[in-house]
C-alpha atoms as a PDB file:
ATOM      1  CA  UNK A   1     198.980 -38.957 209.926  1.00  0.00           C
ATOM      2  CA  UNK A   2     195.862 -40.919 211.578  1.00  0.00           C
ATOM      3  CA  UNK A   3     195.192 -37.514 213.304  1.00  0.00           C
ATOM      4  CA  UNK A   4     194.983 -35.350 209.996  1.00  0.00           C
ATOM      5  CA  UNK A   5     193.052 -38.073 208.523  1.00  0.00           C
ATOM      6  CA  UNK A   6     190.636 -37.875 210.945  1.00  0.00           C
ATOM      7  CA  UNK A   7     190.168 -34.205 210.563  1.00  0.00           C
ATOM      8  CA  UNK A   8     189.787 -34.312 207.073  1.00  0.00           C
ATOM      9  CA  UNK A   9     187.031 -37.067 207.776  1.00  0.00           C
ATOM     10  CA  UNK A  10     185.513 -34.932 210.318  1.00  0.00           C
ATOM     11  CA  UNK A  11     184.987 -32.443 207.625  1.00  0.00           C
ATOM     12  CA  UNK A  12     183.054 -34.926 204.948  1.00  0.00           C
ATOM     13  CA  UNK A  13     179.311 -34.837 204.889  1.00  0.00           C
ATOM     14  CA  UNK A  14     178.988 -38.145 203.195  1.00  0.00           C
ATOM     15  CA  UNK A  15     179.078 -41.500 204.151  1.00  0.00           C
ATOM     16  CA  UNK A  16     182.416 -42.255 204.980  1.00  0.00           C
ATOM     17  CA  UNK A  17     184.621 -44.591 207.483  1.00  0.00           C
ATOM     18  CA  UNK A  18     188.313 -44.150 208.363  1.00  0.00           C
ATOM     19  CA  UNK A  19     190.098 -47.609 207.467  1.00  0.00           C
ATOM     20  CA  UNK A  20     193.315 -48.059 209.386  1.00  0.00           C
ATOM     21  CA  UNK A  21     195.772 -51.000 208.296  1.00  0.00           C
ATOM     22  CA  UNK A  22     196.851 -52.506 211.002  1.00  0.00           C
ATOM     23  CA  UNK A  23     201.115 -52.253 210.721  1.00  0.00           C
ATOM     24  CA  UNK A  24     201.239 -50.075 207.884  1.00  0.00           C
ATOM     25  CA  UNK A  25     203.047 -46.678 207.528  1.00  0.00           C
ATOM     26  CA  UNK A  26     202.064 -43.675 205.447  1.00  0.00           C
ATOM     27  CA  UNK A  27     203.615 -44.977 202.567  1.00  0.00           C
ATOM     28  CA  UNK A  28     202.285 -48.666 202.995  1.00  0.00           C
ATOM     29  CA  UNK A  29     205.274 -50.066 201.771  1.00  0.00           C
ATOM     30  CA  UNK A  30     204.558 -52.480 204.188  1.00  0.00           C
ATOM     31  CA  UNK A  31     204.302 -56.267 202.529  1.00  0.00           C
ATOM     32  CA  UNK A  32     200.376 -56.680 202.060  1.00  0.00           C
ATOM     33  CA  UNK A  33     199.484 -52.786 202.776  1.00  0.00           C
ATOM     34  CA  UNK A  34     198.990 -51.355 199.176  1.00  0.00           C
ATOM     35  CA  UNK A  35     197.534 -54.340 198.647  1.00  0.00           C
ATOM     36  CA  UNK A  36     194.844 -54.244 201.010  1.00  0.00           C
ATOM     37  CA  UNK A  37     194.383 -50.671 200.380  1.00  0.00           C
ATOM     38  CA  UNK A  38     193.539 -51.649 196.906  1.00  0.00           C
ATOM     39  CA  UNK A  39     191.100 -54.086 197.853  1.00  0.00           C
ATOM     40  CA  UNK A  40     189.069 -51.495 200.315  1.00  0.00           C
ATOM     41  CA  UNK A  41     188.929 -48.687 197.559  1.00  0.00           C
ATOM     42  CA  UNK A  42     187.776 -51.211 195.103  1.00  0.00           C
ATOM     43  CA  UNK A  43     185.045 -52.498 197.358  1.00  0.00           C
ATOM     44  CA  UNK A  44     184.261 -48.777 197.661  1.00  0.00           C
ATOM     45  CA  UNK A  45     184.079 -48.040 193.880  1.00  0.00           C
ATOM     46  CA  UNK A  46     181.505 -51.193 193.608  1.00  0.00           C
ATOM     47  CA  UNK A  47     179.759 -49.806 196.299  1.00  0.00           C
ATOM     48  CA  UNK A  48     179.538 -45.914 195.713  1.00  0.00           C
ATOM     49  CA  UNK A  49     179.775 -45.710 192.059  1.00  0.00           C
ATOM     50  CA  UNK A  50     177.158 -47.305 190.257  1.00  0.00           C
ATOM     51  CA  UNK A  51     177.228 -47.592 185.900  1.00  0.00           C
ATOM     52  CA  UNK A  52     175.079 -45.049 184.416  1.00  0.00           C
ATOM     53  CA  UNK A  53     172.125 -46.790 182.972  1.00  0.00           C
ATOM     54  CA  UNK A  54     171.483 -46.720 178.774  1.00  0.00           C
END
């Protein structure tokens, strides 16, 4: 899976970084692993997406 990922982010032509969760499978159904995937996509979302002004 890590290798198709990093195709995939080979292929972006934004800003971008690969985040791998140390112990977790594909499914993260590891204790802690959605979890923490959660918190990187939300830091993400603050980050990238910005509110429209009024």
């Amino acid at each position: 899976m890590i290798r198709m990922n990093e195709e995939a982010l080979a292929r972006l032509r934004v800003e971008k970084r690969l985040e791998i969760i140390p112990g977790a499978g594909h499914l993260f159904e590891e204790p802690g692993a959605l979890e923490e995937v959660a918190r990187l996509a939300a830091e993400w979302f603050a980050r990238h997406l910005v509110p429209a002004e009024a």
